[in-house]
C-alpha atoms as a PDB file:
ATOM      1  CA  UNK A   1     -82.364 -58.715  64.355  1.00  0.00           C
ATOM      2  CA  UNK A   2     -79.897 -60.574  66.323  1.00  0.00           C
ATOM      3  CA  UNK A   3     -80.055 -64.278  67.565  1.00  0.00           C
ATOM      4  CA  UNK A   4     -79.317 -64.750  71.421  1.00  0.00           C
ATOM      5  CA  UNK A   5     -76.955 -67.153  72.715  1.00  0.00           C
ATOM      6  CA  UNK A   6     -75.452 -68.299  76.216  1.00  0.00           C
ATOM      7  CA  UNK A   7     -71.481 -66.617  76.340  1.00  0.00           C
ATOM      8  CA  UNK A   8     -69.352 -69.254  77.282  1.00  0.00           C
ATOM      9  CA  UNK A   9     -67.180 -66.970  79.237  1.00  0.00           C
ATOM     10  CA  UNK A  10     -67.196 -63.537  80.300  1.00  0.00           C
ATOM     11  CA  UNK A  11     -63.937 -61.445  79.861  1.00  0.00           C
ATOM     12  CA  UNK A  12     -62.424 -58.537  81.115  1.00  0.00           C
ATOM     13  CA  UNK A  13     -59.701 -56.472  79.764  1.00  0.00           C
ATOM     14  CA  UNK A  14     -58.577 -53.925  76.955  1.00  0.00           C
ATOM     15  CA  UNK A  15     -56.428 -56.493  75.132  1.00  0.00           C
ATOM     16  CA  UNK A  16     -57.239 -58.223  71.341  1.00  0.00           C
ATOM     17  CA  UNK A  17     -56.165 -61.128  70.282  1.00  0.00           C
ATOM     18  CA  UNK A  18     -55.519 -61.527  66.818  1.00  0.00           C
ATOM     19  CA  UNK A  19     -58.920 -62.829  66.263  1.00  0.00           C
ATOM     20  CA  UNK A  20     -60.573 -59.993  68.268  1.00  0.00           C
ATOM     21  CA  UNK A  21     -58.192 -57.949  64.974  1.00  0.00           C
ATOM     22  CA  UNK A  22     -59.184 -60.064  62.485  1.00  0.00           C
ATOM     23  CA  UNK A  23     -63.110 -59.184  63.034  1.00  0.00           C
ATOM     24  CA  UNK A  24     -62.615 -55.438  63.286  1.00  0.00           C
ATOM     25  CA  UNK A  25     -60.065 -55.318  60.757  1.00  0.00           C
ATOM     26  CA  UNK A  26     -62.826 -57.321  58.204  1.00  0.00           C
ATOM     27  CA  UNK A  27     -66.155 -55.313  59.282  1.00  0.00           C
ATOM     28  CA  UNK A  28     -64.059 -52.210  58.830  1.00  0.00           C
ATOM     29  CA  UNK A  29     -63.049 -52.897  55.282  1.00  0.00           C
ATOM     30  CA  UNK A  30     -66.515 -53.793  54.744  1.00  0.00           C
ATOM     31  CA  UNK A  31     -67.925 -50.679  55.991  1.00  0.00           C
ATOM     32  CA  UNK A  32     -65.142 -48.680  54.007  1.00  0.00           C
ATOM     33  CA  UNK A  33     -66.385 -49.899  50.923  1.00  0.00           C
ATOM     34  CA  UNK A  34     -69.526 -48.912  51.978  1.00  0.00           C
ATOM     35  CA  UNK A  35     -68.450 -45.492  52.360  1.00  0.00           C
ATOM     36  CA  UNK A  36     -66.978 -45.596  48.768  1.00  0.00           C
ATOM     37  CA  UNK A  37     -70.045 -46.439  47.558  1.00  0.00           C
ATOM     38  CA  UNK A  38     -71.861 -44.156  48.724  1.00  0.00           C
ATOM     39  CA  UNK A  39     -69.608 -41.228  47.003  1.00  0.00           C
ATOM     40  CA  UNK A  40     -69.937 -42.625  43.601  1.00  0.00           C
ATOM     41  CA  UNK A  41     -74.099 -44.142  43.692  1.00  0.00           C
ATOM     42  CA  UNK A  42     -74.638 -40.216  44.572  1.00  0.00           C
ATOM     43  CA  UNK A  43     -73.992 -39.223  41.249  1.00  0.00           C
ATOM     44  CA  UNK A  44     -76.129 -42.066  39.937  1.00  0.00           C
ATOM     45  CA  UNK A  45     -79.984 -41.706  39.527  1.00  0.00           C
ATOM     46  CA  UNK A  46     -80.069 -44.302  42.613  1.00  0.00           C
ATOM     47  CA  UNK A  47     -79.470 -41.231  44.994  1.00  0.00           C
ATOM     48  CA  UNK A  48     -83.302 -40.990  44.216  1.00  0.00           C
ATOM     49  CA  UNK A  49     -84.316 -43.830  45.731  1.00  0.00           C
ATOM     50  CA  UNK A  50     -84.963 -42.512  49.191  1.00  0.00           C
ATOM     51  CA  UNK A  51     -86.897 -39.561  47.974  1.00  0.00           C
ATOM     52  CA  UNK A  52     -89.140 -42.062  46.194  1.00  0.00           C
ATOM     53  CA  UNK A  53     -89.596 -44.004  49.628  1.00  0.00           C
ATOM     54  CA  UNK A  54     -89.614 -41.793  52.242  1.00  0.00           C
ATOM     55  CA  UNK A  55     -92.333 -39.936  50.479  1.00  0.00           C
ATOM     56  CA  UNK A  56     -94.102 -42.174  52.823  1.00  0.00           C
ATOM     57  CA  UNK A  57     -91.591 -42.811  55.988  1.00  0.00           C
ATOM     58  CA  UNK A  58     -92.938 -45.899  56.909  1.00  0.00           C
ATOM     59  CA  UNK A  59     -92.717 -47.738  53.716  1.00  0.00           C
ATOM     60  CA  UNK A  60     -88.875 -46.497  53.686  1.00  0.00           C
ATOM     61  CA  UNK A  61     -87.762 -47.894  56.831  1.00  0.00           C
ATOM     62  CA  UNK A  62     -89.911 -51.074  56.001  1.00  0.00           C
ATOM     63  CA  UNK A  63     -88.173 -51.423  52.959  1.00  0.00           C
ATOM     64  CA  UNK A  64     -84.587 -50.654  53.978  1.00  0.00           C
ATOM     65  CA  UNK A  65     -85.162 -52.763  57.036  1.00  0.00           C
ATOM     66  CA  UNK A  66     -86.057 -55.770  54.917  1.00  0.00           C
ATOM     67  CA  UNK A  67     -83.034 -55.404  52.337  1.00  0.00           C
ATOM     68  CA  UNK A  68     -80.666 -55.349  55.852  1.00  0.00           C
ATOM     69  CA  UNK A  69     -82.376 -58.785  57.264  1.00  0.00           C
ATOM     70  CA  UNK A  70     -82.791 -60.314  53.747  1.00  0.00           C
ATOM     71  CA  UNK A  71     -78.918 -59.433  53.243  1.00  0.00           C
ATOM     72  CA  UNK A  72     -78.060 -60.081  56.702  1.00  0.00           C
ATOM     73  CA  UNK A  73     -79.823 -63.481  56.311  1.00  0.00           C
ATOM     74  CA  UNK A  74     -78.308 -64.867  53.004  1.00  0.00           C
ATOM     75  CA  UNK A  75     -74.503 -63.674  53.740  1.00  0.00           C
ATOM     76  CA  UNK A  76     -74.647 -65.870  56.976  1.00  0.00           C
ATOM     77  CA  UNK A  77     -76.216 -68.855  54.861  1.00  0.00           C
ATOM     78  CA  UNK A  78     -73.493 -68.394  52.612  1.00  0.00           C
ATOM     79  CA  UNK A  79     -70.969 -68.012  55.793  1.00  0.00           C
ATOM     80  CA  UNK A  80     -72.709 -71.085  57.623  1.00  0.00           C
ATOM     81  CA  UNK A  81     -72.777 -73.551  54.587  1.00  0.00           C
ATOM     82  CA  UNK A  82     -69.087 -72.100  53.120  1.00  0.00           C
ATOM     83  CA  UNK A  83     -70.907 -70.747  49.837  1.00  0.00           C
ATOM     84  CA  UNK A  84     -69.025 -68.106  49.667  1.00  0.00           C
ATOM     85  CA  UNK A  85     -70.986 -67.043  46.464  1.00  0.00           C
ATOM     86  CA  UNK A  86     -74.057 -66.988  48.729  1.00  0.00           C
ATOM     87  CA  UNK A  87     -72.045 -65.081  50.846  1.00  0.00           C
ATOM     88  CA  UNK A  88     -71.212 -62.568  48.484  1.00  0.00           C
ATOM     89  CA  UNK A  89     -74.838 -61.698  47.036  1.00  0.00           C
ATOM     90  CA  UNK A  90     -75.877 -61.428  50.972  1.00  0.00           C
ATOM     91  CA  UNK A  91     -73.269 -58.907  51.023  1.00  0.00           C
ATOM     92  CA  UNK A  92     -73.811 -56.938  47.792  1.00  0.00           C
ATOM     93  CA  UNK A  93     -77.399 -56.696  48.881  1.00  0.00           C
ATOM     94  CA  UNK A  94     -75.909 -55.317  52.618  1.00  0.00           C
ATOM     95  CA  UNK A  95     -74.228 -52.902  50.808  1.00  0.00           C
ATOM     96  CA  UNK A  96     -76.603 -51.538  48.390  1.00  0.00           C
ATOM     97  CA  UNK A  97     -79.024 -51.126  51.261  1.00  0.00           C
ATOM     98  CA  UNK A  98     -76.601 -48.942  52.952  1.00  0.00           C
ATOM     99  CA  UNK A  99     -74.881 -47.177  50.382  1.00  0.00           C
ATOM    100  CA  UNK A 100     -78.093 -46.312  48.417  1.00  0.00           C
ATOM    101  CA  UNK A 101     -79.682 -44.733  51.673  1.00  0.00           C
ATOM    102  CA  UNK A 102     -76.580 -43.294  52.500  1.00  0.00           C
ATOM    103  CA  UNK A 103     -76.189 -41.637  48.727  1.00  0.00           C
ATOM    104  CA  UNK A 104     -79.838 -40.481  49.209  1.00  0.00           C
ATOM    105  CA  UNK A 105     -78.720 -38.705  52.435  1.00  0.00           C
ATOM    106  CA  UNK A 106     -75.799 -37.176  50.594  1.00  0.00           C
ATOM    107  CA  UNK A 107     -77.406 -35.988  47.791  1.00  0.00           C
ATOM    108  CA  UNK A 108     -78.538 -32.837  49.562  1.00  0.00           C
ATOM    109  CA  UNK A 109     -75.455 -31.488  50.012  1.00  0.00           C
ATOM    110  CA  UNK A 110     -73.295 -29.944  47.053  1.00  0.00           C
ATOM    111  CA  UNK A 111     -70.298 -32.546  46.048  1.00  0.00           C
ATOM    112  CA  UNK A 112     -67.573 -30.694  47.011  1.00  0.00           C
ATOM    113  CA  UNK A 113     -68.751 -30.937  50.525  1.00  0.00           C
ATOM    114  CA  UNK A 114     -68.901 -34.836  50.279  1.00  0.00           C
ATOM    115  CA  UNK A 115     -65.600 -36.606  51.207  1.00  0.00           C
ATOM    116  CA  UNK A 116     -65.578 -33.775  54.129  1.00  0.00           C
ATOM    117  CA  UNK A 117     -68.942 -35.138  55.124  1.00  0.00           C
ATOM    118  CA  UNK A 118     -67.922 -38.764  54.945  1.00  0.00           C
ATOM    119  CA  UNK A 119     -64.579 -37.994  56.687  1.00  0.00           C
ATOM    120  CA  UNK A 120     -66.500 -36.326  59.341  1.00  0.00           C
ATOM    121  CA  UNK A 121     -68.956 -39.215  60.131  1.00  0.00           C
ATOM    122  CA  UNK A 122     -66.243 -41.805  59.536  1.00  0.00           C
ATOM    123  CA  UNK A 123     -64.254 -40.035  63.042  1.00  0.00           C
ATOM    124  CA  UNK A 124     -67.732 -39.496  64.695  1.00  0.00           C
ATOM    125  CA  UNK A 125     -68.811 -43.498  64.266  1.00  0.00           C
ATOM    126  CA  UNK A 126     -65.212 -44.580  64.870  1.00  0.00           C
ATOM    127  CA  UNK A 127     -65.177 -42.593  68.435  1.00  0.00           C
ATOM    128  CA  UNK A 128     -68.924 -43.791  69.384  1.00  0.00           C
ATOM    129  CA  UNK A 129     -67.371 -47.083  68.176  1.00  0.00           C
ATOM    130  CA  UNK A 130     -64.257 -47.007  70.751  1.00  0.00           C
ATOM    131  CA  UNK A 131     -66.672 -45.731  73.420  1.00  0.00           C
ATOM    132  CA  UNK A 132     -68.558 -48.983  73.176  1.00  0.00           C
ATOM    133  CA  UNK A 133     -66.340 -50.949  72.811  1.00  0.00           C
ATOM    134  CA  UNK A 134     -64.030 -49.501  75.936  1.00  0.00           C
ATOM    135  CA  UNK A 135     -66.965 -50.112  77.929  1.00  0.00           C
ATOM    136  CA  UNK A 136     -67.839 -53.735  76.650  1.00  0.00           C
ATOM    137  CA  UNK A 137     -63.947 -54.672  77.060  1.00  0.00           C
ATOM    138  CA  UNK A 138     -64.379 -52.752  80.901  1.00  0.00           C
ATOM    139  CA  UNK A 139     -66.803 -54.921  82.598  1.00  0.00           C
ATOM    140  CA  UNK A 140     -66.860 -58.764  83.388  1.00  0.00           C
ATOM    141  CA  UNK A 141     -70.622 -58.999  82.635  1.00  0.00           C
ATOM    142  CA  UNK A 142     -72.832 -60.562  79.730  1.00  0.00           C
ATOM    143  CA  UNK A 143     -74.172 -57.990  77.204  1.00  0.00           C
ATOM    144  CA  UNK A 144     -77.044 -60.809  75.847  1.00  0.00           C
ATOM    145  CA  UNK A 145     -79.665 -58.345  77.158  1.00  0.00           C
ATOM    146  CA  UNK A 146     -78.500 -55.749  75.129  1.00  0.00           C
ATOM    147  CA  UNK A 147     -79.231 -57.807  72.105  1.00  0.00           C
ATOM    148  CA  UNK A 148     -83.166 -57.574  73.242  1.00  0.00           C
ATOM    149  CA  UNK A 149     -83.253 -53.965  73.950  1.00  0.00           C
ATOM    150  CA  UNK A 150     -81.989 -53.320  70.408  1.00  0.00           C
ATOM    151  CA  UNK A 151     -85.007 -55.538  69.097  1.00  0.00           C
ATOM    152  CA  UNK A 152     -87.298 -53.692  71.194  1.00  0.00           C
ATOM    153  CA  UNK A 153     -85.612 -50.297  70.268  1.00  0.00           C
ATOM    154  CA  UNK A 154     -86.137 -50.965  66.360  1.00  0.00           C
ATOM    155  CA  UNK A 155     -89.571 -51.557  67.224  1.00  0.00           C
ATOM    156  CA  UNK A 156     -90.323 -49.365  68.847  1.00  0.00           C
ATOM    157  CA  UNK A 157     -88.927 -47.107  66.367  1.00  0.00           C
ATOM    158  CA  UNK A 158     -90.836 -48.489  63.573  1.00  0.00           C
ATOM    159  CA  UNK A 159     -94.308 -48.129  65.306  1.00  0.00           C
ATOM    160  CA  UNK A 160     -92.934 -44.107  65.996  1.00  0.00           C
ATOM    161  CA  UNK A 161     -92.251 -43.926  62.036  1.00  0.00           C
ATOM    162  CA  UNK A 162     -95.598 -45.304  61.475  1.00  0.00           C
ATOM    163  CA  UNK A 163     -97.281 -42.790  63.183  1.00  0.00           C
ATOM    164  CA  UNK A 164     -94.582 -40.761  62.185  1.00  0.00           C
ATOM    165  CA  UNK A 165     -95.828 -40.994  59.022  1.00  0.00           C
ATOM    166  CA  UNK A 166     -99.653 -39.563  59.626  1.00  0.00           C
ATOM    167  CA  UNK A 167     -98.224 -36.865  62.658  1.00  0.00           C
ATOM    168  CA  UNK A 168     -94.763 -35.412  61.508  1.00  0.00           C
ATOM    169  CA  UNK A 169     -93.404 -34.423  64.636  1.00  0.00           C
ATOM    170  CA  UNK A 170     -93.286 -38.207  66.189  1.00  0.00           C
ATOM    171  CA  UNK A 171     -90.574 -39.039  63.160  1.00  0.00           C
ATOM    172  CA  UNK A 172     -87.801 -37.899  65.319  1.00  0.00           C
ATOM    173  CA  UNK A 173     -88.644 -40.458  67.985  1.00  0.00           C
ATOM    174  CA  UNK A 174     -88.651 -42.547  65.521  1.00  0.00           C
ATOM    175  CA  UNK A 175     -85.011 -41.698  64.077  1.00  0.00           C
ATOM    176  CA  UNK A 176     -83.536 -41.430  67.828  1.00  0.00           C
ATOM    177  CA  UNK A 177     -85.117 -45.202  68.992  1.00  0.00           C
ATOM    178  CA  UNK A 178     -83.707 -46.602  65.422  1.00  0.00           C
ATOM    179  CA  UNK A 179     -80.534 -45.197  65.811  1.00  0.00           C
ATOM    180  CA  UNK A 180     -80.397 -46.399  69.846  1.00  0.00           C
ATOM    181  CA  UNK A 181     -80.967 -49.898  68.390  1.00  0.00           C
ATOM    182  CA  UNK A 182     -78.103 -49.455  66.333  1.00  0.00           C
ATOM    183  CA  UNK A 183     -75.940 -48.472  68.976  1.00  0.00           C
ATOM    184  CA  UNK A 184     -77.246 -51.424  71.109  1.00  0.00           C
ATOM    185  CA  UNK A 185     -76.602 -53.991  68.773  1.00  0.00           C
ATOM    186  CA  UNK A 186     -73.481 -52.486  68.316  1.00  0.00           C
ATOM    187  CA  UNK A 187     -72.650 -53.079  72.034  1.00  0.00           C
ATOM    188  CA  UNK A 188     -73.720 -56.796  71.403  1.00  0.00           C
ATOM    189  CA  UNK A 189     -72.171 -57.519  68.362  1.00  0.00           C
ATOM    190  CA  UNK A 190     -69.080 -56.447  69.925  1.00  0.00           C
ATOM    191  CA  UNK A 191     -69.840 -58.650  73.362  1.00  0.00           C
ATOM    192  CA  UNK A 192     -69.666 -61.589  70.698  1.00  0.00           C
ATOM    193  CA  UNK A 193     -66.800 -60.613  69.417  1.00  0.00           C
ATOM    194  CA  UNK A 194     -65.047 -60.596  72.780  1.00  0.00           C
ATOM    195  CA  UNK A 195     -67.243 -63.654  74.427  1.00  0.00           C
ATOM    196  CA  UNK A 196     -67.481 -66.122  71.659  1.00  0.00           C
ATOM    197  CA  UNK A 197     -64.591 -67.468  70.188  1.00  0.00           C
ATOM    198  CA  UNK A 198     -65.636 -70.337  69.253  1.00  0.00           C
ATOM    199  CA  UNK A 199     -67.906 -68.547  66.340  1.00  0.00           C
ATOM    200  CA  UNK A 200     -67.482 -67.771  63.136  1.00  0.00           C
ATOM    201  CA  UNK A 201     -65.228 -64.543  62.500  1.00  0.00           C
ATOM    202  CA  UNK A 202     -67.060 -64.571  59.248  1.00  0.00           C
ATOM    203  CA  UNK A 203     -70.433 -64.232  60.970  1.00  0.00           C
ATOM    204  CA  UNK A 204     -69.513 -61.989  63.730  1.00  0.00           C
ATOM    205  CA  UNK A 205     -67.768 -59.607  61.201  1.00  0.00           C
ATOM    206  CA  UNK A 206     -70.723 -59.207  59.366  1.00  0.00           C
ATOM    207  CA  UNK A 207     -73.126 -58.735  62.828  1.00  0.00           C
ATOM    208  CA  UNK A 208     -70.423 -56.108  63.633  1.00  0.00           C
ATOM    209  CA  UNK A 209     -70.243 -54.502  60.588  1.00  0.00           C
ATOM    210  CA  UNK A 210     -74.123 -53.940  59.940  1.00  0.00           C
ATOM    211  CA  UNK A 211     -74.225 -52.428  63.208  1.00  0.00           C
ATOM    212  CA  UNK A 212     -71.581 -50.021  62.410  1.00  0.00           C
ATOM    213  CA  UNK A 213     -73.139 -49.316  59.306  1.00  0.00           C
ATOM    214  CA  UNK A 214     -76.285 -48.937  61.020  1.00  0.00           C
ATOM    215  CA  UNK A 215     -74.455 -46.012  63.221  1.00  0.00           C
ATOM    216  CA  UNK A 216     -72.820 -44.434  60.472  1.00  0.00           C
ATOM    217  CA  UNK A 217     -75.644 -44.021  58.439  1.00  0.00           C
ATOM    218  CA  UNK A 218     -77.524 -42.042  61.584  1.00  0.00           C
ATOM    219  CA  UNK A 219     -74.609 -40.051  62.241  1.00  0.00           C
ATOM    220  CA  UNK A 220     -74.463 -39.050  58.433  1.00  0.00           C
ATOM    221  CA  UNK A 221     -77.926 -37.813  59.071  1.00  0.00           C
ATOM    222  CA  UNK A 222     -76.795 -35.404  62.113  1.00  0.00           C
ATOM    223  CA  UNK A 223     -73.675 -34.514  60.627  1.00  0.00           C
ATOM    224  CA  UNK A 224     -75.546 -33.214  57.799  1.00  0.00           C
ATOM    225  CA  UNK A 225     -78.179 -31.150  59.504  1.00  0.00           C
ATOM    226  CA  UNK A 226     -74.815 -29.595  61.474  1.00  0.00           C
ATOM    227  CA  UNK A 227     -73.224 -28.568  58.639  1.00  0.00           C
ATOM    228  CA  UNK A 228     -76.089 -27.141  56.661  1.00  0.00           C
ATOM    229  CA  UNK A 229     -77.143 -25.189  60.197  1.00  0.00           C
ATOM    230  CA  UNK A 230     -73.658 -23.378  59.777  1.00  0.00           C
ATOM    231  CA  UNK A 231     -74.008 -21.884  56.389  1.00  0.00           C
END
């Protein structure tokens, strides 16, 4: 989900630059209007959406998975060719994909409990987030590889969905190795961020924000199943 490429220099060190700022600061307004959204499409009929396909899990993560590399894809040929109206519908797709499946995730708890629910998995992301990144920032070592395991990891969690699908039990495998990809990529986006300066900012704040958006939307999930195990 990721292309690979050759850092041409390995940091080490806590500090950000004002670029470093300028990603983070971008990927994290993205993913707070992501959050918005997903508040207000809940009380739309779209919060239906996910019971409709994850009456068969497989088709649901096929689907979803294709409206995040279809978006993913036409933002950065927007970015990449400075169409910034490309760039746009890339995004609007993006966030539909996420805030639809993250309404659908909402919608079984009651509405007053939402924004406490959102707030919650907002802090949760944000500290796996810093842990990450604390340890990317720590060592002087390439993260490329962990670009490759996330790959693998979303495969492998697809095939577990798909068998997931006919044997219930094997769905949670196929959750956790979806959600490590996630974190992965997250881990490699953010190796970009601090390797590569001579890309885009526009193309590594959207890598970093679909990985954070990735997260979030996993967390939701647990924070969720928490909160309904206490009442």
């Amino acid at each position: 989900m990721s292309s690979f490429e050759t850092p041409h220099e390995t940091g080490r060190g806590f500090g950000l630059s004002s670029r470093d700022v300028r990603v983070i600061g971008g990927a994290s307004i993205l993913m707070a209007i992501n959050v918005a959204l997903m508040y207000v499409i809940v009380t739309t009929p779209l919060q239906q959406v996910n019971a409709y396909l994850f009456s068969i899990p497989i088709v649901g993560v096929l689907v979803y998975g294709a409206a995040i590399m279809a978006g993913e894809f036409v933002a950065e040929r927007g970015v990449t060719n400075g169409d910034m109206g490309i760039a746009f519908v890339g995004m609007v797709i993006l966030q539909l994909a996420f805030g639809i499946f993250g309404a659908g995730v909402l919608r079984f708890a009651p509405r007053e409990a939402h924004l406490t629910i959102l707030g919650v998995t907002a802090i949760v992301t944000a500290l796996l987030t810093a842990v990450i990144a604390g340890y990317v920032y720590a060592r002087s070592k390439t993260f490329e590889s962990w670009g490759r395991y996330a790959n693998f990891s979303f495969i492998g969690g697809i095939v577990a969905v798909l068998v997931g699908t006919f044997v219930q039990p094997v769905l949670l495998v196929g959750f956790v190795l979806i959600f490590l990809g996630f974190l992965l990529r997250l881990g490699y986006e953010i190796w970009q961020v601090r390797d590569r300066r001579d890309a885009s900012i526009g193309l590594q704040t959207i890598g970093v924000y679909i990985a954070v958006a990735g997260v979030f939307v996993h967390v939701l999930q647990l924070v969720l199943r928490y909160m309904a195990s206490r009442q």
